[in-house]
PDB file of N, CA and C in Angstrom:
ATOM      1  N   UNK A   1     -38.669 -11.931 -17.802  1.00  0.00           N
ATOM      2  CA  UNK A   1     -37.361 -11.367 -17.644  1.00  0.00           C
ATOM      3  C   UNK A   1     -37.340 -10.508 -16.384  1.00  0.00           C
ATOM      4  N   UNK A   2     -36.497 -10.661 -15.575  1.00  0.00           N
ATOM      5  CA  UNK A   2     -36.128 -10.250 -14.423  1.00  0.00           C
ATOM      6  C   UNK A   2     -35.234  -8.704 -14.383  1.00  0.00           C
ATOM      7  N   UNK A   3     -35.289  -7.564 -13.568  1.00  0.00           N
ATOM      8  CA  UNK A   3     -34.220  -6.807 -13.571  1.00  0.00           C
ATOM      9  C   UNK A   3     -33.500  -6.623 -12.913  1.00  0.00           C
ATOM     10  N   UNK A   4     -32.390  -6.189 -12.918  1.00  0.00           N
ATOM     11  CA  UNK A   4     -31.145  -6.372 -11.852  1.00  0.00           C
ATOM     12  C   UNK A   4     -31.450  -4.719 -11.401  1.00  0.00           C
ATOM     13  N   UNK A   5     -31.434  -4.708 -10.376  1.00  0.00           N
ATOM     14  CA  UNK A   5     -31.800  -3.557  -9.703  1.00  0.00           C
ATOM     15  C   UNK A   5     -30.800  -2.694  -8.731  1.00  0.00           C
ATOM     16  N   UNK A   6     -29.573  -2.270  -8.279  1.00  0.00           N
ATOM     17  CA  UNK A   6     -28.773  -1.987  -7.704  1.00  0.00           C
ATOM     18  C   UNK A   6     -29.519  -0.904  -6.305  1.00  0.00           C
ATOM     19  N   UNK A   7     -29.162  -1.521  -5.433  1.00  0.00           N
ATOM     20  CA  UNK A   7     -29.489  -0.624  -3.569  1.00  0.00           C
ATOM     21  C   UNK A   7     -28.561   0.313  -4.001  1.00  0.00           C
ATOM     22  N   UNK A   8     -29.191   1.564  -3.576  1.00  0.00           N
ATOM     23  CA  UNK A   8     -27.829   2.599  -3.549  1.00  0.00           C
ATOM     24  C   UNK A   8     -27.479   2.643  -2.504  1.00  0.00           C
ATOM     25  N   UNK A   9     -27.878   2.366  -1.350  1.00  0.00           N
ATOM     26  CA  UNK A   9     -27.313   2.429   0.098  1.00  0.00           C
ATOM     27  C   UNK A   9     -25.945   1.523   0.225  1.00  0.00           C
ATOM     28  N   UNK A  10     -25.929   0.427  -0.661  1.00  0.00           N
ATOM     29  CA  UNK A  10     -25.127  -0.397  -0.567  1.00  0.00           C
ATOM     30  C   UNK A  10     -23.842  -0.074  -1.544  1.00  0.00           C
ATOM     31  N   UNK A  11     -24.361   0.600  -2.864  1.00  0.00           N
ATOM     32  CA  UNK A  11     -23.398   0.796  -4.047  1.00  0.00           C
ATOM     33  C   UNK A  11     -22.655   2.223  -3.281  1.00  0.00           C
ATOM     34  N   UNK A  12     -23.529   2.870  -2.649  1.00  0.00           N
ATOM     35  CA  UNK A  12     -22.813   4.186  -2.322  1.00  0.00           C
ATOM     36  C   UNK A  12     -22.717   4.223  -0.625  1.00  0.00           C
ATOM     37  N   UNK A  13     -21.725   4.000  -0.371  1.00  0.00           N
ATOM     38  CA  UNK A  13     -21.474   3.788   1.041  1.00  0.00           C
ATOM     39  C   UNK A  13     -21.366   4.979   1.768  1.00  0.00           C
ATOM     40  N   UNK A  14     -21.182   6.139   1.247  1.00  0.00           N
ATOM     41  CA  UNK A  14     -20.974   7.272   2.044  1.00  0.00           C
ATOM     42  C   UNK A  14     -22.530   8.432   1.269  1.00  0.00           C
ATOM     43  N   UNK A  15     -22.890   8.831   2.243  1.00  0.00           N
ATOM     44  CA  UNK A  15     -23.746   9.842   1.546  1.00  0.00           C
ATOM     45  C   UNK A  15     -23.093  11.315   1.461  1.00  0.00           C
ATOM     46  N   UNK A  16     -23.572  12.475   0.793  1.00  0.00           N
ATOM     47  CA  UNK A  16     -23.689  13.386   0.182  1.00  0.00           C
ATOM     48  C   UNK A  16     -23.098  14.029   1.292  1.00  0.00           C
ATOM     49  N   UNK A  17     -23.452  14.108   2.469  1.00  0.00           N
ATOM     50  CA  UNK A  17     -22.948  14.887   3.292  1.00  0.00           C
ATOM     51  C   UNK A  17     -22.269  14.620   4.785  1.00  0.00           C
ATOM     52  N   UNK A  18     -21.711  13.563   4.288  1.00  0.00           N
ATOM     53  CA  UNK A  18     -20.718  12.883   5.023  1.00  0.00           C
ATOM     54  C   UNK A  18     -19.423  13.607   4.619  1.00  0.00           C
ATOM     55  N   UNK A  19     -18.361  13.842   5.216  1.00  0.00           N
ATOM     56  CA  UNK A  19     -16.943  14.503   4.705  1.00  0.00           C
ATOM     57  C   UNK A  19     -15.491  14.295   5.399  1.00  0.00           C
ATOM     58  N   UNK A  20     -15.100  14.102   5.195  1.00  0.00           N
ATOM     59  CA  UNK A  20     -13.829  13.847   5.950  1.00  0.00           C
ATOM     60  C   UNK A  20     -13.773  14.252   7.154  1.00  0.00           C
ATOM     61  N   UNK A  21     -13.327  13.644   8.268  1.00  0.00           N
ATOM     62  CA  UNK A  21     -12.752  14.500   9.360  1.00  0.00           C
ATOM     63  C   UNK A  21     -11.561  14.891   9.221  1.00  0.00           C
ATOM     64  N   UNK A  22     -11.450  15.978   9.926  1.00  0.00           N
ATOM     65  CA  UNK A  22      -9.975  16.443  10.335  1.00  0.00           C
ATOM     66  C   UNK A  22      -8.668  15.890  10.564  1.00  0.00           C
ATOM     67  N   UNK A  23      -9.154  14.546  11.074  1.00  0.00           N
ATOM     68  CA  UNK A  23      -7.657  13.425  11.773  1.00  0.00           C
ATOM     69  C   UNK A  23      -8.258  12.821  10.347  1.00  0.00           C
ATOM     70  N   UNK A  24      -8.859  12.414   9.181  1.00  0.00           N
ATOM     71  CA  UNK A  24      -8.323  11.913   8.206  1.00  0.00           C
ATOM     72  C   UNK A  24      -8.000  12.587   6.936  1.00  0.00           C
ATOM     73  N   UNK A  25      -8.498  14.201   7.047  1.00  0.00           N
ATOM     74  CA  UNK A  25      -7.450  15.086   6.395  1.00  0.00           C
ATOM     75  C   UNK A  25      -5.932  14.967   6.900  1.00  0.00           C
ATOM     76  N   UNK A  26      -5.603  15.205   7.829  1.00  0.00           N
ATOM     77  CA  UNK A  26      -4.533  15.310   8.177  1.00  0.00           C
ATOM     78  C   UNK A  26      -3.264  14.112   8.314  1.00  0.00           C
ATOM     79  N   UNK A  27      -4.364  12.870   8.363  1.00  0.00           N
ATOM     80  CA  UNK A  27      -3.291  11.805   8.158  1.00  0.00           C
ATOM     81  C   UNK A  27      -2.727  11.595   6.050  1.00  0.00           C
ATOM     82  N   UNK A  28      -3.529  12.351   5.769  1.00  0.00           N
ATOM     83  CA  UNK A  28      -3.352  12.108   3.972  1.00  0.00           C
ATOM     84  C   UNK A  28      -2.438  13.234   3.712  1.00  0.00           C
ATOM     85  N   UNK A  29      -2.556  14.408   4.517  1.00  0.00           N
ATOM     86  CA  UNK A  29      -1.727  15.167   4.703  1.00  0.00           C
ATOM     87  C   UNK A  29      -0.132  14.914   4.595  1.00  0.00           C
ATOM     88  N   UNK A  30      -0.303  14.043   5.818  1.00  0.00           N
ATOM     89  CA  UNK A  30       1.068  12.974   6.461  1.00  0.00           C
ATOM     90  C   UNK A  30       1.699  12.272   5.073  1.00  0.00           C
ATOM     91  N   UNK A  31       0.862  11.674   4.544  1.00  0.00           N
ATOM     92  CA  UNK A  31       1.184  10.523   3.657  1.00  0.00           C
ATOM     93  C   UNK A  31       1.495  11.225   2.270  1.00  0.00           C
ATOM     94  N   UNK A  32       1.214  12.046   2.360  1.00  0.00           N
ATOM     95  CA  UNK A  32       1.159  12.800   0.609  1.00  0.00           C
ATOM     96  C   UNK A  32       2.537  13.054   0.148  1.00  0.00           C
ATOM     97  N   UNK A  33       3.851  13.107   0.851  1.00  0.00           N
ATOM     98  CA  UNK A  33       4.994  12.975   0.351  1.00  0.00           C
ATOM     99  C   UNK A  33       5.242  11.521  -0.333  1.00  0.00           C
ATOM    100  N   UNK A  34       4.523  10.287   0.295  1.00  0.00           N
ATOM    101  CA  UNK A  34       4.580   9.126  -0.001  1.00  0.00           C
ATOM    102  C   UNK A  34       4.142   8.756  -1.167  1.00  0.00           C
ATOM    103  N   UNK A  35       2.930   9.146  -1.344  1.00  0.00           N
ATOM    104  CA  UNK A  35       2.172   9.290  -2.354  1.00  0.00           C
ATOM    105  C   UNK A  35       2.442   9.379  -3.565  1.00  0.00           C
ATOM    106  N   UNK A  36       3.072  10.903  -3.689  1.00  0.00           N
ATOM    107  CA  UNK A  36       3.471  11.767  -4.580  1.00  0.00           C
ATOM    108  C   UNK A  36       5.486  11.136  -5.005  1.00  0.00           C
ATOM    109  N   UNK A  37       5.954  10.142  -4.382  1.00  0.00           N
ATOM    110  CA  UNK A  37       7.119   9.543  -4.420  1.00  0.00           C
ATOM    111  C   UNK A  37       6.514   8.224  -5.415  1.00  0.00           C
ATOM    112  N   UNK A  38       5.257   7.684  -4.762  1.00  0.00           N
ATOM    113  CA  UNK A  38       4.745   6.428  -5.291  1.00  0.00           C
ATOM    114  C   UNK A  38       4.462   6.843  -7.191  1.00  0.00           C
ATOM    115  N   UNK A  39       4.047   7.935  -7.010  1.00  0.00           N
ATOM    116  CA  UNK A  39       3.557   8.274  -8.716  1.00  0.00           C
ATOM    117  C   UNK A  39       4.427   8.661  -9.143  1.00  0.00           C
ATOM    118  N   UNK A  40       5.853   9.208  -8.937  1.00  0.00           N
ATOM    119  CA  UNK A  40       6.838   9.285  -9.800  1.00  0.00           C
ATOM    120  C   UNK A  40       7.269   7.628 -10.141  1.00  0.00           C
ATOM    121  N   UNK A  41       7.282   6.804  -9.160  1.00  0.00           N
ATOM    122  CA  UNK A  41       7.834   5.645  -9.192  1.00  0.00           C
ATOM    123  C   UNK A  41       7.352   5.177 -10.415  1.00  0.00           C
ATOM    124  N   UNK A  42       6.023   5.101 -10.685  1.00  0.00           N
ATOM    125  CA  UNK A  42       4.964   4.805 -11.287  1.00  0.00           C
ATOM    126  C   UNK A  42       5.437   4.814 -12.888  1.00  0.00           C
ATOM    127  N   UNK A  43       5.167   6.439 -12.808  1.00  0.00           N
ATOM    128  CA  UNK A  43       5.324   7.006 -13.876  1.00  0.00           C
ATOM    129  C   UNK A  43       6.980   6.290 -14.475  1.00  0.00           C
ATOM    130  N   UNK A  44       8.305   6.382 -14.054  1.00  0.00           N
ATOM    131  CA  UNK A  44       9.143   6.326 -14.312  1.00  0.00           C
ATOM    132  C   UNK A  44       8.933   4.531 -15.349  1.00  0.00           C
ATOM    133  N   UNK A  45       8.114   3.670 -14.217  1.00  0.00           N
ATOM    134  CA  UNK A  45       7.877   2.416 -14.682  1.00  0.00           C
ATOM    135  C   UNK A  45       7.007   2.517 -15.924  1.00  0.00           C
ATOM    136  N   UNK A  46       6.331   3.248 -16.005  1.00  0.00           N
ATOM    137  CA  UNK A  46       5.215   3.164 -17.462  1.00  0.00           C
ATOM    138  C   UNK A  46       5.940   3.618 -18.666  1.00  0.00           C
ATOM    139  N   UNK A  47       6.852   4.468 -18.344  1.00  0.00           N
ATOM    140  CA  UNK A  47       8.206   4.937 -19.460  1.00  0.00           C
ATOM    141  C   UNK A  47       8.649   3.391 -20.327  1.00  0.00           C
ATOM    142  N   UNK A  48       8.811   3.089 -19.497  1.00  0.00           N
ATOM    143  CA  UNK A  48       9.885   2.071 -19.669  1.00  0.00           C
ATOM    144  C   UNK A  48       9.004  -0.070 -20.056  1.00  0.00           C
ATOM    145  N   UNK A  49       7.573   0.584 -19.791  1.00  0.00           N
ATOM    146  CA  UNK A  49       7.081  -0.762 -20.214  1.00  0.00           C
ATOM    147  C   UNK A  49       6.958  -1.303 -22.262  1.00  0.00           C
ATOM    148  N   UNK A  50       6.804   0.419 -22.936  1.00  0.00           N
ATOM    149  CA  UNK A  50       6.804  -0.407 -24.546  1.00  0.00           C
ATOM    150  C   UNK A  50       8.368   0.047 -25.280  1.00  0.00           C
ATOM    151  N   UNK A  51       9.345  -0.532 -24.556  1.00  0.00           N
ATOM    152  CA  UNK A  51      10.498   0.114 -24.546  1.00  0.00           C
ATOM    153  C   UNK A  51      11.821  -1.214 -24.099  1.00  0.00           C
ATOM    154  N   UNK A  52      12.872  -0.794 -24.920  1.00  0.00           N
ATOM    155  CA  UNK A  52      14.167  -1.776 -23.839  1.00  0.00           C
ATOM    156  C   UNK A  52      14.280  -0.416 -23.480  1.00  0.00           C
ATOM    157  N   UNK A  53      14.809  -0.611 -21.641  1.00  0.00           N
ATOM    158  CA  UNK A  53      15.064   1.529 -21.115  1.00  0.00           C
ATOM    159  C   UNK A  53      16.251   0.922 -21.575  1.00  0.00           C
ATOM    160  N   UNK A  54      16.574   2.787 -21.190  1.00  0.00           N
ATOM    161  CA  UNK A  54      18.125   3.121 -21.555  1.00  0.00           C
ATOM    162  C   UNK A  54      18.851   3.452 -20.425  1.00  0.00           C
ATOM    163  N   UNK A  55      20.007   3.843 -20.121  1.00  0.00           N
ATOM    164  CA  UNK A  55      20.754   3.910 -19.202  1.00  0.00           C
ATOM    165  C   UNK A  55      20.055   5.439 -18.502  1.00  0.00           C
ATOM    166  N   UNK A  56      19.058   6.306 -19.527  1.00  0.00           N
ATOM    167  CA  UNK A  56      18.909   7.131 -18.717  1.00  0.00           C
ATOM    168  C   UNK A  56      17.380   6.955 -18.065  1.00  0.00           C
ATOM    169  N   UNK A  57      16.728   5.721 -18.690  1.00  0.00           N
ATOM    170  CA  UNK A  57      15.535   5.293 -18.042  1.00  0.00           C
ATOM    171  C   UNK A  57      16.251   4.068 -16.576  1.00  0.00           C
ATOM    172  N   UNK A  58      17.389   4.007 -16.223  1.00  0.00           N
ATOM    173  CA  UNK A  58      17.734   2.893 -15.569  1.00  0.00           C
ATOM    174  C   UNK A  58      18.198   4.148 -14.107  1.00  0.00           C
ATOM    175  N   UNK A  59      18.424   4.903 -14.738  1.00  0.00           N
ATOM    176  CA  UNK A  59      18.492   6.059 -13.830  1.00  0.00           C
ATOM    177  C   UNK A  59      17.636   6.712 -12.800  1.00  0.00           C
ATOM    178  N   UNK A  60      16.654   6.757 -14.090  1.00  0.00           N
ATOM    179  CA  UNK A  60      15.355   7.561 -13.810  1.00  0.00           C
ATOM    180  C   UNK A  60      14.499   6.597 -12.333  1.00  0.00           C
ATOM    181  N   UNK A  61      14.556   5.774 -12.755  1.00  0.00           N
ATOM    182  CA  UNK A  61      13.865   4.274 -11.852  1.00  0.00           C
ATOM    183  C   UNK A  61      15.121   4.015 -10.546  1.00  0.00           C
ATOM    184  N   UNK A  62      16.076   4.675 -11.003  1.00  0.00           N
ATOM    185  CA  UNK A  62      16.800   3.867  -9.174  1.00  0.00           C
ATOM    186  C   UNK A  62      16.391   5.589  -8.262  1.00  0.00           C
ATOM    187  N   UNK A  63      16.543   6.617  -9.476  1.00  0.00           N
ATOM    188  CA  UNK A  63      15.971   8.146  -8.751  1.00  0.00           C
ATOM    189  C   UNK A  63      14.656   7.941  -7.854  1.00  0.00           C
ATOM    190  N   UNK A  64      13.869   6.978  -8.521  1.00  0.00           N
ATOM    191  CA  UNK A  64      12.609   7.165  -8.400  1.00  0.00           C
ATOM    192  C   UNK A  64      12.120   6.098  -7.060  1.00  0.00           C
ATOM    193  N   UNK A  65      12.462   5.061  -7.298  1.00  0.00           N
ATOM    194  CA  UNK A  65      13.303   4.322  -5.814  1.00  0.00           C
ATOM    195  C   UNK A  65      13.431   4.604  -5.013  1.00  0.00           C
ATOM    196  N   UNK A  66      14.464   5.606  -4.950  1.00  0.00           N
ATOM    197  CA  UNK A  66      15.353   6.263  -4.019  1.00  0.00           C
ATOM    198  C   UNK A  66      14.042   6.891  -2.884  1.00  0.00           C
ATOM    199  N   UNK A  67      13.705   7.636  -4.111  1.00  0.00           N
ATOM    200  CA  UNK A  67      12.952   8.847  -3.228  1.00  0.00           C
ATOM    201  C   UNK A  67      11.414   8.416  -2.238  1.00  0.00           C
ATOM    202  N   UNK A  68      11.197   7.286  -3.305  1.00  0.00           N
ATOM    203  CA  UNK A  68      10.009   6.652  -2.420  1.00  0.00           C
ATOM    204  C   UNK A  68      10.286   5.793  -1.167  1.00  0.00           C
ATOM    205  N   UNK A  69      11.262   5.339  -1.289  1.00  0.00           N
ATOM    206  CA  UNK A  69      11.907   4.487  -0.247  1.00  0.00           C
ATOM    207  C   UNK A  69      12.051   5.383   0.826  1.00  0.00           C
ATOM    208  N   UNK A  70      12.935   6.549   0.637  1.00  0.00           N
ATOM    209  CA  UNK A  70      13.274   7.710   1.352  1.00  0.00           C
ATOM    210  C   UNK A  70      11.795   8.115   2.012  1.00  0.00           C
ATOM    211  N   UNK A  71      10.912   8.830   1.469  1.00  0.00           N
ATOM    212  CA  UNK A  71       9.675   9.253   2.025  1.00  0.00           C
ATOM    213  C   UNK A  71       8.945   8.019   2.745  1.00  0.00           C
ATOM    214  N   UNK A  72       8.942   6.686   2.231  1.00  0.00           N
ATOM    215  CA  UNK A  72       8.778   5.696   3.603  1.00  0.00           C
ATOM    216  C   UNK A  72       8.637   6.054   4.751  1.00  0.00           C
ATOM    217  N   UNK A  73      10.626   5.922   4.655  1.00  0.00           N
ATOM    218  CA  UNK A  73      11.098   6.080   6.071  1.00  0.00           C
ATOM    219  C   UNK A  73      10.914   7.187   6.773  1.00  0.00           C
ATOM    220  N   UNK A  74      10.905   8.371   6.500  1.00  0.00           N
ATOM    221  CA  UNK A  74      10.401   9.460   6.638  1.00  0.00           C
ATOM    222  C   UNK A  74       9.152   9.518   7.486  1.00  0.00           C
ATOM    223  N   UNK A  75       8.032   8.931   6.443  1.00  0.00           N
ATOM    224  CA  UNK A  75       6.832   8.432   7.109  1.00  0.00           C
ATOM    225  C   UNK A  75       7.048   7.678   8.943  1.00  0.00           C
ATOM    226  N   UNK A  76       7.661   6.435   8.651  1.00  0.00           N
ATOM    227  CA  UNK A  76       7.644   5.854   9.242  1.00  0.00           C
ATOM    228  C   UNK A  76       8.323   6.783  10.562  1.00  0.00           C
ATOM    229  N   UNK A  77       9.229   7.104  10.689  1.00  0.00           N
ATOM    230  CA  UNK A  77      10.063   7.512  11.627  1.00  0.00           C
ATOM    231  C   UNK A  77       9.054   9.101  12.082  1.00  0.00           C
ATOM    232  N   UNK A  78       8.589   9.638  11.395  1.00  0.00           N
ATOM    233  CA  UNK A  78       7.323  10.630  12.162  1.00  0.00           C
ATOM    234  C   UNK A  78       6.160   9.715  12.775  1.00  0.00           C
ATOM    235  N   UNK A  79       5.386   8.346  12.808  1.00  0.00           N
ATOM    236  CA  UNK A  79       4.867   7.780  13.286  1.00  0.00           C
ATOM    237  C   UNK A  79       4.960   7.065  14.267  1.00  0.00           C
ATOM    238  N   UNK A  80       6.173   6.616  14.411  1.00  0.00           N
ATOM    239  CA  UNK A  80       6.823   6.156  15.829  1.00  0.00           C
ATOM    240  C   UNK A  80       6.816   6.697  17.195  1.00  0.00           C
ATOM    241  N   UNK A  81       7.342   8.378  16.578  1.00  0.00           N
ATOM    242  CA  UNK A  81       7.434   9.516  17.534  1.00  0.00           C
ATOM    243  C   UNK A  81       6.119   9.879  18.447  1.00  0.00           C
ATOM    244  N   UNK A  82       4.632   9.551  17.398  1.00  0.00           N
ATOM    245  CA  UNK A  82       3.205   9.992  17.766  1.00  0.00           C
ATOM    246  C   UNK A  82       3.083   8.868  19.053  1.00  0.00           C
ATOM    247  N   UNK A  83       2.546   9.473  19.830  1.00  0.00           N
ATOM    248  CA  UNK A  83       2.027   8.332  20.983  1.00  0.00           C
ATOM    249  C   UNK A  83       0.321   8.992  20.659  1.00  0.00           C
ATOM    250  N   UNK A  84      -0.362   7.634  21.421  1.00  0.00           N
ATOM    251  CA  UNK A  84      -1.595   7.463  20.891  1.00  0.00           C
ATOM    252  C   UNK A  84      -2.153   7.427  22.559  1.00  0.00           C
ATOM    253  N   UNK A  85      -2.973   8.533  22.638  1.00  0.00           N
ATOM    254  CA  UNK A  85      -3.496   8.786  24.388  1.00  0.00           C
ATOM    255  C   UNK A  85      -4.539   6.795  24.200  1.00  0.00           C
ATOM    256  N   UNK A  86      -3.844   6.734  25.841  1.00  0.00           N
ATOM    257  CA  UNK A  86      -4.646   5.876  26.324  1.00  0.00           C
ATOM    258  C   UNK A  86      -3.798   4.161  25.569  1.00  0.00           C
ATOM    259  N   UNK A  87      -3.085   4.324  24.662  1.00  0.00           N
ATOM    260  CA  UNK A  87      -1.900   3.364  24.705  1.00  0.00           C
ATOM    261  C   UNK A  87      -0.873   2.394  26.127  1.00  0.00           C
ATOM    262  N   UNK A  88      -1.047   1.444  25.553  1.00  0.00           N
ATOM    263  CA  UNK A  88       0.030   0.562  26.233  1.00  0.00           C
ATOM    264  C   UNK A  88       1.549   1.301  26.367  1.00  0.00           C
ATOM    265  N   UNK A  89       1.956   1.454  27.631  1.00  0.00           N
ATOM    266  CA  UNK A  89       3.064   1.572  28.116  1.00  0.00           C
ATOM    267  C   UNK A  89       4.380   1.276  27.597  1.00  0.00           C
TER     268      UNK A  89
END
């Protein structure tokens, strides 16, 4: 009988004292309105999966829509603005 043996170099791709940089704190930073729009979305949908919704779960989900859609664009339209040194013209 053989054992299956797992590399940790491979299972664990980052070591112990590896840590975020700064430009990828700050881009999660960026995104965390998105995020935090995506888990209401979420949430509103898990309401409504052992359920017929109701007009105030039909609500809840176009609210929830709304706002993620909204923080998108949001997103998007602060990313446009960034120019990236050393970019095409």
């Amino acid at each position: 009988m053989s054992h299956i043996v797992t590399v940790q170099d491979a299972v664990t791709a980052f070591a112990d004292w590896i840590e975020p940089t700064d430009a990828e704190l700050d881009a999660v930073e960026q995104e965390m309105p998105v995020i935090l729009a995506d888990v209401d979305l979420l949430d509103a949908q898990i309401i409504t999966l052992d359920r017929i919704p109701t007009e105030l779960d039909h609500q809840r989900l176009r609210r929830a829509r709304r706002r993620a859609l909204a923080a998108r664009v949001a997103l998007a339209n602060r990313t446009t603005d960034v120019t990236v040194p050393g970019g095409a013209a």
